[in-house]
C-alpha atoms as a PDB file:
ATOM      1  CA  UNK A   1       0.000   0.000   0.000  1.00  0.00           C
ATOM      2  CA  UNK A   2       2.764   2.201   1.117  1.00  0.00           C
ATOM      3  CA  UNK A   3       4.994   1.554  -2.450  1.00  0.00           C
ATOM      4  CA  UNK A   4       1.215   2.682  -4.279  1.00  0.00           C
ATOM      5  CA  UNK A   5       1.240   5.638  -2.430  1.00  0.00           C
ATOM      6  CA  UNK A   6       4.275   6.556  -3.476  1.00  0.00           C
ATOM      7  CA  UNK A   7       4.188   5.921  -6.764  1.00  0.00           C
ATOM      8  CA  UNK A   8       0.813   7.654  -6.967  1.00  0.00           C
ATOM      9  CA  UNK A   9       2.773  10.420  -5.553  1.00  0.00           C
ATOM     10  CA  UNK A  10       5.394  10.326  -7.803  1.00  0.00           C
ATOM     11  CA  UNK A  11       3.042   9.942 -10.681  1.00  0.00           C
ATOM     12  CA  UNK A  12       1.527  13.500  -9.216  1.00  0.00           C
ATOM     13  CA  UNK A  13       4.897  14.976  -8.571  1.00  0.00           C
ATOM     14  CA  UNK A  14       5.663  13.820 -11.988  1.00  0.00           C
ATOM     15  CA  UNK A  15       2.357  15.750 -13.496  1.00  0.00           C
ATOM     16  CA  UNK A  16       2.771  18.777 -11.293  1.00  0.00           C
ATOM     17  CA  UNK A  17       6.157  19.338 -12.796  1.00  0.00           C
ATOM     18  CA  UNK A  18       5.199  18.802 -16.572  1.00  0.00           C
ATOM     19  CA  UNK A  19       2.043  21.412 -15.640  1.00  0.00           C
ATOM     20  CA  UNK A  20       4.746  23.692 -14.416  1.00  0.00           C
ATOM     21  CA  UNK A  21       7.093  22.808 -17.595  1.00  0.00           C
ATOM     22  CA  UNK A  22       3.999  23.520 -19.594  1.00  0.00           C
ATOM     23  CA  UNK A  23       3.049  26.939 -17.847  1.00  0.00           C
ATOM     24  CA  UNK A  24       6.473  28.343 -18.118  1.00  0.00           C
ATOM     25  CA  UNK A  25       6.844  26.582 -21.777  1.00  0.00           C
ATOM     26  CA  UNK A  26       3.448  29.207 -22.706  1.00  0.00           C
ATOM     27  CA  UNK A  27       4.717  32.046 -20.886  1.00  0.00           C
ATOM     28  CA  UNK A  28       7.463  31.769 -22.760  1.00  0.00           C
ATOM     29  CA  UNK A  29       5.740  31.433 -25.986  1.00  0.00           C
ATOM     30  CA  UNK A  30       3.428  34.164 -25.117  1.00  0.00           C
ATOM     31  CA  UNK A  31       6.488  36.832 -24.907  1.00  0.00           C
ATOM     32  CA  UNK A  32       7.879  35.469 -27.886  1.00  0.00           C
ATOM     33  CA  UNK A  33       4.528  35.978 -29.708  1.00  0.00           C
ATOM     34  CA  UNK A  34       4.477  39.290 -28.449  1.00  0.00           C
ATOM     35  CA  UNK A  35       7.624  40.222 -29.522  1.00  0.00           C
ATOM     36  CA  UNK A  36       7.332  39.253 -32.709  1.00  0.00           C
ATOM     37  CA  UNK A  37       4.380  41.044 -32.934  1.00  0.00           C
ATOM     38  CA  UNK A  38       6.358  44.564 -31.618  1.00  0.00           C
ATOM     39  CA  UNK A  39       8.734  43.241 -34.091  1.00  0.00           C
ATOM     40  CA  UNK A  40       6.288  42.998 -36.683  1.00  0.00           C
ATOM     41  CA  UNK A  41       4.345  46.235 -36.692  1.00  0.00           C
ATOM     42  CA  UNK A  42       7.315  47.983 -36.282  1.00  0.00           C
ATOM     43  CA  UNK A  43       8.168  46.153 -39.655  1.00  0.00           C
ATOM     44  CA  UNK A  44       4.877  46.952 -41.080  1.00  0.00           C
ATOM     45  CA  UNK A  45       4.809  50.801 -39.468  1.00  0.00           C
ATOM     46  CA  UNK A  46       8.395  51.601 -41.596  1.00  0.00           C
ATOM     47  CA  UNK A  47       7.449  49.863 -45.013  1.00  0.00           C
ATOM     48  CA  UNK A  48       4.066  52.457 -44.887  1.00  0.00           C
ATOM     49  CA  UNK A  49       6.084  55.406 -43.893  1.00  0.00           C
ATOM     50  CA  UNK A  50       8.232  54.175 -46.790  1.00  0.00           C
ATOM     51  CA  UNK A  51       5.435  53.948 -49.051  1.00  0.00           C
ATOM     52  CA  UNK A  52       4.061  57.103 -48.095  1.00  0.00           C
ATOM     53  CA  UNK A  53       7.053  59.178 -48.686  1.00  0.00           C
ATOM     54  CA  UNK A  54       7.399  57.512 -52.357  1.00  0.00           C
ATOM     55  CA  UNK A  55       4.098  58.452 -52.922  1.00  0.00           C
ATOM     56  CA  UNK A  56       5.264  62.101 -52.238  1.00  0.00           C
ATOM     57  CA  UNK A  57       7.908  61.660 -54.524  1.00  0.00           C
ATOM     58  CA  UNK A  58       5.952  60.255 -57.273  1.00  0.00           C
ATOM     59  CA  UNK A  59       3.190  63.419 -56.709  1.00  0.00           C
ATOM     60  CA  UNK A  60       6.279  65.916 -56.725  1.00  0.00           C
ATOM     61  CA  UNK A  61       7.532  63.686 -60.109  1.00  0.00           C
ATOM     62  CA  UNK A  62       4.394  64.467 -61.821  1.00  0.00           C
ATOM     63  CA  UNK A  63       3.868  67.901 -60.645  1.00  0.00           C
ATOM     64  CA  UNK A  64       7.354  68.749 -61.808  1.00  0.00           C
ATOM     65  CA  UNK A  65       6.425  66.607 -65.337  1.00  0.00           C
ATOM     66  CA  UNK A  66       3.442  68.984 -65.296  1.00  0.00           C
ATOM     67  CA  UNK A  67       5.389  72.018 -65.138  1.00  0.00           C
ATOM     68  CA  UNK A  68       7.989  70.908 -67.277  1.00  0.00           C
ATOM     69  CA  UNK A  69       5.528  70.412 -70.032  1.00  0.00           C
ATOM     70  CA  UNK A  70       3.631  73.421 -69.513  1.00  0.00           C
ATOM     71  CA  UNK A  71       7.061  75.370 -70.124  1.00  0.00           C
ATOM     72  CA  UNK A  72       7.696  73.686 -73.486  1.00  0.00           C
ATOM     73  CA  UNK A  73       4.634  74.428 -74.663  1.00  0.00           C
ATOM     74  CA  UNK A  74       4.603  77.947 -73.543  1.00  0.00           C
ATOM     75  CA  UNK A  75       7.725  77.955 -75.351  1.00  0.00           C
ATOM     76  CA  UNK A  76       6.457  75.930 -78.407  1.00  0.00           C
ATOM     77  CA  UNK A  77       3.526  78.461 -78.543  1.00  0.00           C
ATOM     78  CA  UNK A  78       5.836  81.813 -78.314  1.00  0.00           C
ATOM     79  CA  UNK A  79       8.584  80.397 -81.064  1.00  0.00           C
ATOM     80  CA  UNK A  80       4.986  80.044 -83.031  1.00  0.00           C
ATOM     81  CA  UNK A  81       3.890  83.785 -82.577  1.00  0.00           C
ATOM     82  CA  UNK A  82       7.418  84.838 -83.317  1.00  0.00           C
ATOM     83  CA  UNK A  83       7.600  82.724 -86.610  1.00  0.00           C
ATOM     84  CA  UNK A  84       4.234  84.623 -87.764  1.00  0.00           C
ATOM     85  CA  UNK A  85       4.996  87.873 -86.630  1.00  0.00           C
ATOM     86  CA  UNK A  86       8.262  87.317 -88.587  1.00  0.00           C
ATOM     87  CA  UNK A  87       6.326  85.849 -91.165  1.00  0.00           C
ATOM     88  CA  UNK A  88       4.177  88.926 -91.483  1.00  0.00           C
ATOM     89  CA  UNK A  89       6.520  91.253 -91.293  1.00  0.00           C
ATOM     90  CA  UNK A  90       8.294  89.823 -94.463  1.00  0.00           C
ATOM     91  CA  UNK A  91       5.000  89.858 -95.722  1.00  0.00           C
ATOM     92  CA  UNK A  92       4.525  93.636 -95.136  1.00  0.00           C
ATOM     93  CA  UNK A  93       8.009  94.724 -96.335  1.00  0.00           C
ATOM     94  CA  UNK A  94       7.284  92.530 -99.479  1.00  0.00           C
ATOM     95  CA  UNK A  95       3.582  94.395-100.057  1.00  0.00           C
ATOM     96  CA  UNK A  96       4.856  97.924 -98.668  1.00  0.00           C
ATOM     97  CA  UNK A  97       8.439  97.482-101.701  1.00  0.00           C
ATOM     98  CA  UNK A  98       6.201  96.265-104.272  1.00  0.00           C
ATOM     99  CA  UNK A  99       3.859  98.735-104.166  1.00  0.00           C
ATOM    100  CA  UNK A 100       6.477 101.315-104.420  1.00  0.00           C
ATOM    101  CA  UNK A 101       8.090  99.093-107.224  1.00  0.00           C
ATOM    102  CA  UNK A 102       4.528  99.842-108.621  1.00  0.00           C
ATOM    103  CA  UNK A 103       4.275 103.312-108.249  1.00  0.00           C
ATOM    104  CA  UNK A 104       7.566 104.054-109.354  1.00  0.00           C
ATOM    105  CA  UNK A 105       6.606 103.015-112.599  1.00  0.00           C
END
């Protein structure tokens, strides 16, 4: 009866320490989880501040594109007006000398 009792007790003993082994064993598993997680939002947190700031830099791409454009064809458009003006000032100079041409005769 005696050698039962112990070995019931050891069998308890035995349980006791692998509940123990098994509550530490989650604990431990529950700071690693929630380290990870730190770990991973912290991860997550710098890849959208990444993404956010090359977001800026493609707006300030496009608005630069924008402008860029805009200037050549400003510039397009003003080498146009010259061209004519020129244009019709050789125009004039041709009407104004034949005329004269004209009247000379």
């Amino acid at each position: 009866a005696k050698r039962s009792c112990d070995s019931q007790l050891s069998r308890v003993q035995a349980l006791e320490s692998e509940a123990e082994l098994s509550r530490t064993l989650a604990n431990s598993l529950r700071a690693q989880m929630k380290a990870d997680k730190e770990r991973y939002e912290s991860i997550i947190m710098a890849l959208e501040s990444h993404m956010r700031h090359l977001e800026r830099e493609q707006v300030e791409r496009e608005r630069l594109d924008r402008e860029r454009l805009d200037e050549e064809k400003a510039e397009r458009e003003q080498a146009q007006i010259e061209r004519l003006d020129r244009e019709r000032l050789d125009r004039e100079r041709v009407e104004a000398y034949t005329e004269r041409l004209e009247r000379e005769r």
